[in-house]
C-alpha atoms as a PDB file:
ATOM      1  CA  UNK A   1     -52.576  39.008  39.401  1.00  0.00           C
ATOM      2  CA  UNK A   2     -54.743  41.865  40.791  1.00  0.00           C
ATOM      3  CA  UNK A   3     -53.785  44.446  37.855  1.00  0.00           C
ATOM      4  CA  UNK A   4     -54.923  41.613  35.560  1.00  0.00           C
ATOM      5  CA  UNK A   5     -58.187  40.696  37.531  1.00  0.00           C
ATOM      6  CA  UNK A   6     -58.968  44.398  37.748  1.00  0.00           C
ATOM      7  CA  UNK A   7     -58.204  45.266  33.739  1.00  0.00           C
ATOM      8  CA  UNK A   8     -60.444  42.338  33.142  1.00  0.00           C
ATOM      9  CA  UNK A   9     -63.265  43.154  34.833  1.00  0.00           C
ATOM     10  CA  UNK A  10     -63.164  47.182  33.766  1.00  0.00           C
ATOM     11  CA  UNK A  11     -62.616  46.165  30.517  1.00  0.00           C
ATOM     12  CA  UNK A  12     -65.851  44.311  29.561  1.00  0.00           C
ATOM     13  CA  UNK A  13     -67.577  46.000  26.903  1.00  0.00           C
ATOM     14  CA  UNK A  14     -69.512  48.957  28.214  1.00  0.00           C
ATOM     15  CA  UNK A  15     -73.446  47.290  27.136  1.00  0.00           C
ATOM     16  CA  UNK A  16     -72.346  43.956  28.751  1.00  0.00           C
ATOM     17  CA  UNK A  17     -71.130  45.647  31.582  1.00  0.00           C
ATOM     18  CA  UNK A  18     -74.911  46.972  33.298  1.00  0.00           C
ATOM     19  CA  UNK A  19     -75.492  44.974  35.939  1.00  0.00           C
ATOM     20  CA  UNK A  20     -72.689  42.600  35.629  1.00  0.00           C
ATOM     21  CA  UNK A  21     -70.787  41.099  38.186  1.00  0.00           C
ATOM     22  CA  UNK A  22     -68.518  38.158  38.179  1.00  0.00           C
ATOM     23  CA  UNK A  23     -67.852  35.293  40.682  1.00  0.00           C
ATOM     24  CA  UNK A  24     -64.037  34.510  41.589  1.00  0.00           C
ATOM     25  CA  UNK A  25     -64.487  31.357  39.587  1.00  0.00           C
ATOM     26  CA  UNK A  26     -65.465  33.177  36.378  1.00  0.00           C
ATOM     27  CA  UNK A  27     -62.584  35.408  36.525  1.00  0.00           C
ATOM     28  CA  UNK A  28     -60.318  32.275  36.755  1.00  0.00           C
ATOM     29  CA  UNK A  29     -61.528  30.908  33.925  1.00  0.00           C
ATOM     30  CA  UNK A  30     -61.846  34.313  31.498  1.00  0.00           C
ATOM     31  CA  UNK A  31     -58.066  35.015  32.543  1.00  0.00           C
ATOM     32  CA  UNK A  32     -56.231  31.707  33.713  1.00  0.00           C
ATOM     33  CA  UNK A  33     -58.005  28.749  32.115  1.00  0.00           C
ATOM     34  CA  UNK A  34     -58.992  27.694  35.595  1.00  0.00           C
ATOM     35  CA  UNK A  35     -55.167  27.343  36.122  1.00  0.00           C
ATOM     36  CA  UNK A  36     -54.696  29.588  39.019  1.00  0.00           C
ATOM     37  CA  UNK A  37     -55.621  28.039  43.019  1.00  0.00           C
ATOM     38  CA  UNK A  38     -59.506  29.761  43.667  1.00  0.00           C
ATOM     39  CA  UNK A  39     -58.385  30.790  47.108  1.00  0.00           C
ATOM     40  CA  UNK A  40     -55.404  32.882  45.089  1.00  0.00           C
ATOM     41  CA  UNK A  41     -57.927  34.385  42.697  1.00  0.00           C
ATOM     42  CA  UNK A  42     -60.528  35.201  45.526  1.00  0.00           C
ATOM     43  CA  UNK A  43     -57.500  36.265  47.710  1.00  0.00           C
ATOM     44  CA  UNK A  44     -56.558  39.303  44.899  1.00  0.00           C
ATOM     45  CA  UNK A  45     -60.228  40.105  44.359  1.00  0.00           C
ATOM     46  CA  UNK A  46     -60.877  40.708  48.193  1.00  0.00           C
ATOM     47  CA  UNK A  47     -57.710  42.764  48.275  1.00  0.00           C
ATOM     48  CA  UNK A  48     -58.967  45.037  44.985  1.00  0.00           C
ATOM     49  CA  UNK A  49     -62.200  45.472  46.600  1.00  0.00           C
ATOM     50  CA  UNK A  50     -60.583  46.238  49.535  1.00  0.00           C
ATOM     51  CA  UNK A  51     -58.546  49.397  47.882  1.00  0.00           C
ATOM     52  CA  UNK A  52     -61.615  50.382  46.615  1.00  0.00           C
ATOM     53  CA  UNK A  53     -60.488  49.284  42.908  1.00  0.00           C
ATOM     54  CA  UNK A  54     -63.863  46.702  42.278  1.00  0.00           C
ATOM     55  CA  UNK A  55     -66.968  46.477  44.031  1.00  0.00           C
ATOM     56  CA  UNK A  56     -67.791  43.568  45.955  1.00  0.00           C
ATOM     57  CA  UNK A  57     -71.085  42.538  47.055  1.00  0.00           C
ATOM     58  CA  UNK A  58     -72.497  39.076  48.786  1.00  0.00           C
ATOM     59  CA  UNK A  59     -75.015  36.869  46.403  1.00  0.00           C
ATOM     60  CA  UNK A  60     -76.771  34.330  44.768  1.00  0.00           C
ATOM     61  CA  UNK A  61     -76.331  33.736  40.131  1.00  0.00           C
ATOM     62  CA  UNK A  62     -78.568  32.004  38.041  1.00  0.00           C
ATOM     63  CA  UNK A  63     -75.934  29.157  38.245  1.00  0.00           C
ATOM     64  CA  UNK A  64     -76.497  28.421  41.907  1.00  0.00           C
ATOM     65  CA  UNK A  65     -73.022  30.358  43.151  1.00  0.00           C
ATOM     66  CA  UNK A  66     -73.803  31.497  46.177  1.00  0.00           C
ATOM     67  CA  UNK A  67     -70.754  33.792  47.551  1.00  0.00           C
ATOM     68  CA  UNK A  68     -69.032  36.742  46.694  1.00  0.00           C
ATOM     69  CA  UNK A  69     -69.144  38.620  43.569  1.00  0.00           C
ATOM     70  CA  UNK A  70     -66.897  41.107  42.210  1.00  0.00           C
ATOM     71  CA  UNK A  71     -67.907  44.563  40.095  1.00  0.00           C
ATOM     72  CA  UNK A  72     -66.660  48.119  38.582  1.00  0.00           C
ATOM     73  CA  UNK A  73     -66.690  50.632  41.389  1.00  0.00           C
END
């Protein structure tokens, strides 16, 4: 699950990539249909960040998430 979560994210096309940063719920949906447990999807992100593989950083999207949110290094 983490090499997936981490292609995904370094993989977004390099003008929609400025600035963008993705909650753990976003993820789920763009790579698991919302199929996978949240906690399991946060779980992999925190553990990429972790080994330095995506940025994390604490915040607040237009869409009222308020939380941790996941980024290229």
């Amino acid at each position: 699950m983490q090499q997936e979560i981490q292609d995904f994210v370094n993989n977004i096309k390099v003008e929609e990539q400025a600035n963008r940063v993705f909650t753990p719920a976003e993820i789920n949906e763009e790579l698991y249909d919302g199929e996978k447990a949240l906690e399991d999807v946060l779980a992999a992100c925190e553990k990429l960040a972790e080994d330095g593989k995506l940025a994390r950083a604490e915040g607040k999207t237009e869409d009222g998430y308020k939380g941790q949110l996941f980024t290229t290094k």
